[in-house]
C-alpha atoms as a PDB file:
ATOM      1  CA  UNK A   1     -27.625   5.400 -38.762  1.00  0.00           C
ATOM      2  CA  UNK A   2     -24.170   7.357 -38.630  1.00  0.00           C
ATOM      3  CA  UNK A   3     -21.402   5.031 -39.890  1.00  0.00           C
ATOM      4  CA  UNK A   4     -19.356   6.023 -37.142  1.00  0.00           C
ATOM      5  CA  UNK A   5     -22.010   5.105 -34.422  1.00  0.00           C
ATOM      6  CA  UNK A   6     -21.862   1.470 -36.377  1.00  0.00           C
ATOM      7  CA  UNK A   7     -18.534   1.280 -36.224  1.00  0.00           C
ATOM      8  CA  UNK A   8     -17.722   1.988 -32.418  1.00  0.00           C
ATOM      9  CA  UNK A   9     -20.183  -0.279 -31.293  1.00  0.00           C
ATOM     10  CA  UNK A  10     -19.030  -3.089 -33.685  1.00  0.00           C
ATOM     11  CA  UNK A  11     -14.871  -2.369 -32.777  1.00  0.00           C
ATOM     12  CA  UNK A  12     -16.618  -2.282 -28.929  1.00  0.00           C
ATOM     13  CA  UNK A  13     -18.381  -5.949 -28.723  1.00  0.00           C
ATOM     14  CA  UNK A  14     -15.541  -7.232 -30.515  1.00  0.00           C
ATOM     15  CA  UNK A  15     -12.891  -5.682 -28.030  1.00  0.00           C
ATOM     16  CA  UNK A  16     -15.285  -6.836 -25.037  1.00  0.00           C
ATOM     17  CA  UNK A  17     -15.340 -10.555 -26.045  1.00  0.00           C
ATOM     18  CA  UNK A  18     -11.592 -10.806 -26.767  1.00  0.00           C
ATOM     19  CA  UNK A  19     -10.955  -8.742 -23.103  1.00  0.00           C
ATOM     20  CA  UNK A  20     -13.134 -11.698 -21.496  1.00  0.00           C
ATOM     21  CA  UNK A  21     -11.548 -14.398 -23.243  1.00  0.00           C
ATOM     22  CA  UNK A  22      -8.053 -13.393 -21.654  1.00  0.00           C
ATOM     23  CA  UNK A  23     -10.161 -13.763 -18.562  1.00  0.00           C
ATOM     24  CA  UNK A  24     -12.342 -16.501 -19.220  1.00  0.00           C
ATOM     25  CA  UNK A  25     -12.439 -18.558 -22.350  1.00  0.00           C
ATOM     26  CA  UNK A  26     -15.708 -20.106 -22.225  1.00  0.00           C
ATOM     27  CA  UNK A  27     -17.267 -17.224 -21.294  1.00  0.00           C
ATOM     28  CA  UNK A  28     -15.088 -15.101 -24.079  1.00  0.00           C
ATOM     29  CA  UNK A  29     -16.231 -18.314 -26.736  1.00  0.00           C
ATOM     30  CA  UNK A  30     -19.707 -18.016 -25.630  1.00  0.00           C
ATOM     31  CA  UNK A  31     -19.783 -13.635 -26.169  1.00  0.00           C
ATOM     32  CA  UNK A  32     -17.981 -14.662 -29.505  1.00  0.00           C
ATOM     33  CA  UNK A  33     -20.280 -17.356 -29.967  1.00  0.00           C
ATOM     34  CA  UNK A  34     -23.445 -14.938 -30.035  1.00  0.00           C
ATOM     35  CA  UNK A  35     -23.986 -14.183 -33.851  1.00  0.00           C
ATOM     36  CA  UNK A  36     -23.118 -10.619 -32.929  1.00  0.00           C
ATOM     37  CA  UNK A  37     -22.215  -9.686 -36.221  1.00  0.00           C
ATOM     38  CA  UNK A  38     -25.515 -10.962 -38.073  1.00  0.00           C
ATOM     39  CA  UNK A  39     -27.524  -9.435 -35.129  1.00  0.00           C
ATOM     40  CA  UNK A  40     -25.820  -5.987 -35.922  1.00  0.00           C
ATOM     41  CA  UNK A  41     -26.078  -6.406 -39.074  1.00  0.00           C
ATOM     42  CA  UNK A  42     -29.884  -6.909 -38.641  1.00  0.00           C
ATOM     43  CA  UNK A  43     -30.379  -4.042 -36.788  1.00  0.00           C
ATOM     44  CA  UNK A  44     -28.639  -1.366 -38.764  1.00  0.00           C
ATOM     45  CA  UNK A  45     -30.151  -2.852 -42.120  1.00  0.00           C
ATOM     46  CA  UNK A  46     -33.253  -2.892 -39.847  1.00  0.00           C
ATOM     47  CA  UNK A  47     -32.897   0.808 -38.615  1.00  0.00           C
ATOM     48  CA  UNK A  48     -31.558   2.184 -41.702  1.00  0.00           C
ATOM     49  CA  UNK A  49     -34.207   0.292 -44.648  1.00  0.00           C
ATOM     50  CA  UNK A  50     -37.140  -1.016 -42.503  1.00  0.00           C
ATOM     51  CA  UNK A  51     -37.345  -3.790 -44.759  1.00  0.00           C
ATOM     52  CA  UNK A  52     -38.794  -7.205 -42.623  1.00  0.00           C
ATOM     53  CA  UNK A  53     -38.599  -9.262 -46.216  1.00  0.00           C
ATOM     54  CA  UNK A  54     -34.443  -8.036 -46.528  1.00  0.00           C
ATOM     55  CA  UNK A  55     -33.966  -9.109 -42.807  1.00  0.00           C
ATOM     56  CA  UNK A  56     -36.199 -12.233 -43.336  1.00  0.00           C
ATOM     57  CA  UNK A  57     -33.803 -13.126 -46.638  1.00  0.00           C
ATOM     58  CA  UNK A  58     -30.538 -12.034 -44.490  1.00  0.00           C
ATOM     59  CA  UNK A  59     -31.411 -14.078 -41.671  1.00  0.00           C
ATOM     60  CA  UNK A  60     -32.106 -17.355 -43.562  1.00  0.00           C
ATOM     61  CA  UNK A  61     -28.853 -16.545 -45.637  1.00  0.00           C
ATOM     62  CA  UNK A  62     -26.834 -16.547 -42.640  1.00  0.00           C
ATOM     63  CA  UNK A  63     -28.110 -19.750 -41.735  1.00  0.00           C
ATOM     64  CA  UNK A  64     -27.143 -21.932 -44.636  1.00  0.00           C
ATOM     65  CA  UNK A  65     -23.579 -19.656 -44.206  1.00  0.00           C
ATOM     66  CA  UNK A  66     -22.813 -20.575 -40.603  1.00  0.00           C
ATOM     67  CA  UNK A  67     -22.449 -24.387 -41.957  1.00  0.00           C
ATOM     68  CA  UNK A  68     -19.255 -23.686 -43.542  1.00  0.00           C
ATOM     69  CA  UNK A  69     -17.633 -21.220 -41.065  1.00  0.00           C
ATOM     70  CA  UNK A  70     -17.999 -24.604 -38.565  1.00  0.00           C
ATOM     71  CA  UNK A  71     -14.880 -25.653 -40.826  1.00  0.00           C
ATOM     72  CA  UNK A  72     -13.110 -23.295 -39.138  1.00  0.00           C
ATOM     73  CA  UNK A  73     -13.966 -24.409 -35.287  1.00  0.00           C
ATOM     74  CA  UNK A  74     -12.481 -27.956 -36.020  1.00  0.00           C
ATOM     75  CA  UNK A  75      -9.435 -27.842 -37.913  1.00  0.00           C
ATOM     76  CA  UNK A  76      -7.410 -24.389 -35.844  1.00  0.00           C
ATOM     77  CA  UNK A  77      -8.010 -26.443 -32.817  1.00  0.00           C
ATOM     78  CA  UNK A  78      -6.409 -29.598 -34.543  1.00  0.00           C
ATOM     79  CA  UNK A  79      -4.072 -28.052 -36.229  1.00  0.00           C
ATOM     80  CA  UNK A  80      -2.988 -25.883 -33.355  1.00  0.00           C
ATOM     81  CA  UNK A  81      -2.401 -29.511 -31.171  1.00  0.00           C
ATOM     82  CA  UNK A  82      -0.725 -30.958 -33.691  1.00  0.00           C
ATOM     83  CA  UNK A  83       1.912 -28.355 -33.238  1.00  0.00           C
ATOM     84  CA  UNK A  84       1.224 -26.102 -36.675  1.00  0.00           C
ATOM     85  CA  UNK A  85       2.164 -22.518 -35.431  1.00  0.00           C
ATOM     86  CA  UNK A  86      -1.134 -20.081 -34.862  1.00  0.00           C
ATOM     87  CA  UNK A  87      -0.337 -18.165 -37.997  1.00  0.00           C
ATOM     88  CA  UNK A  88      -0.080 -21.235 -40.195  1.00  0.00           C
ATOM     89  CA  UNK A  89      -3.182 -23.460 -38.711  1.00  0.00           C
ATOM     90  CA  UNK A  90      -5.234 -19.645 -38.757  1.00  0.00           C
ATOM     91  CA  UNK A  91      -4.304 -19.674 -42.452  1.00  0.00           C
ATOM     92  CA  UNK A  92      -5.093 -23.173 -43.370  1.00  0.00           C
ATOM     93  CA  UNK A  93      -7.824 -23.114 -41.621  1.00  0.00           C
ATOM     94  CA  UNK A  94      -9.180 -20.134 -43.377  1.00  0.00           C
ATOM     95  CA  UNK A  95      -8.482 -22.168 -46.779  1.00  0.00           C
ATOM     96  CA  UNK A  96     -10.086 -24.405 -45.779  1.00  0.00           C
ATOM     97  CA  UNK A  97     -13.493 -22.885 -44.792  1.00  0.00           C
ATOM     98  CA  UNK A  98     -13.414 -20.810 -47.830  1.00  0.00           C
ATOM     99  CA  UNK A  99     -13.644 -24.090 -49.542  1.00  0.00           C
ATOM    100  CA  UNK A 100     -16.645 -25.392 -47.182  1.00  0.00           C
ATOM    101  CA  UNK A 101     -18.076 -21.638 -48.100  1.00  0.00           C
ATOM    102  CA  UNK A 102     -17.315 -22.927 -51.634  1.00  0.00           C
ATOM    103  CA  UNK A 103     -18.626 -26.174 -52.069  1.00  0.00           C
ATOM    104  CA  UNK A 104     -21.751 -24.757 -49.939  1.00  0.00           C
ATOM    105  CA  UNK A 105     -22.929 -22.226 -52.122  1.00  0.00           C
ATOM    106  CA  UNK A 106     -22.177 -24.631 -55.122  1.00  0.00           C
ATOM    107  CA  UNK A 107     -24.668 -26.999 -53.459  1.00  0.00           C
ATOM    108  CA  UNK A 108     -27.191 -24.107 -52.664  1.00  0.00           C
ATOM    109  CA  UNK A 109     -27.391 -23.054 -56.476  1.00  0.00           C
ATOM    110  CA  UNK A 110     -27.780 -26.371 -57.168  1.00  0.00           C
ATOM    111  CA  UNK A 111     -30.621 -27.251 -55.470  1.00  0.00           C
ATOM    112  CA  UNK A 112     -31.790 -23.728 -55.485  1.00  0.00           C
ATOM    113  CA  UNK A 113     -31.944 -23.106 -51.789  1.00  0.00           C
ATOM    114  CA  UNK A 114     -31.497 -19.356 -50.939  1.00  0.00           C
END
């Protein structure tokens, strides 16, 4: 699959659900709520290595990853009321999901999940 093909229609969904969410922001949360990024990245791994055992080990990857990125969904919101300016509460935030990601994968090796 071109790169360039991949990359307009990646830049396009995520211009589409940011447009709705100016609009609508449940309906822009639910676009950005569709794993749109593992389901691309399904189908171009699909279309460009027709391996079902890859997108069978990608898919249950992404699961066990999603936990963690929830870290992100409940502190910008309550950061963001308590009055910490968007820049700030994005960046703690993002701290502090790459520690979920952190302490998740340390967990996963442990008990030898993935």
């Amino acid at each position: 699959m071109p790169y360039l093909v991949k990359l307009v229609v990646s830049a396009l969904l995520i211009v589409l659900a940011s447009e709705v969410a100016k609009r609508s922001t449940l309906l822009g949360a639910l676009l950005a709520s569709i794993p749109l990024v593992s389901v691309l990245a399904m189908v171009w791994l699909y279309l460009e290595t027709r391996d079902a055992e890859r997108i069978a080990a990608f898919a249950q990857d992404v699961f066990w990853l999603v936990l963690p990125s929830l870290a992100l969904f409940l502190a910008l919101p309550w950061l963001l009321r308590a009055g910490v300016h968007f820049f700030a509460a994005l960046g703690l935030g993002l701290v502090l999901t790459a520690l979920a990601y952190a302490g998740t994968l340390a967990l996963l090796r442990r008990f030898d999940v993935p």
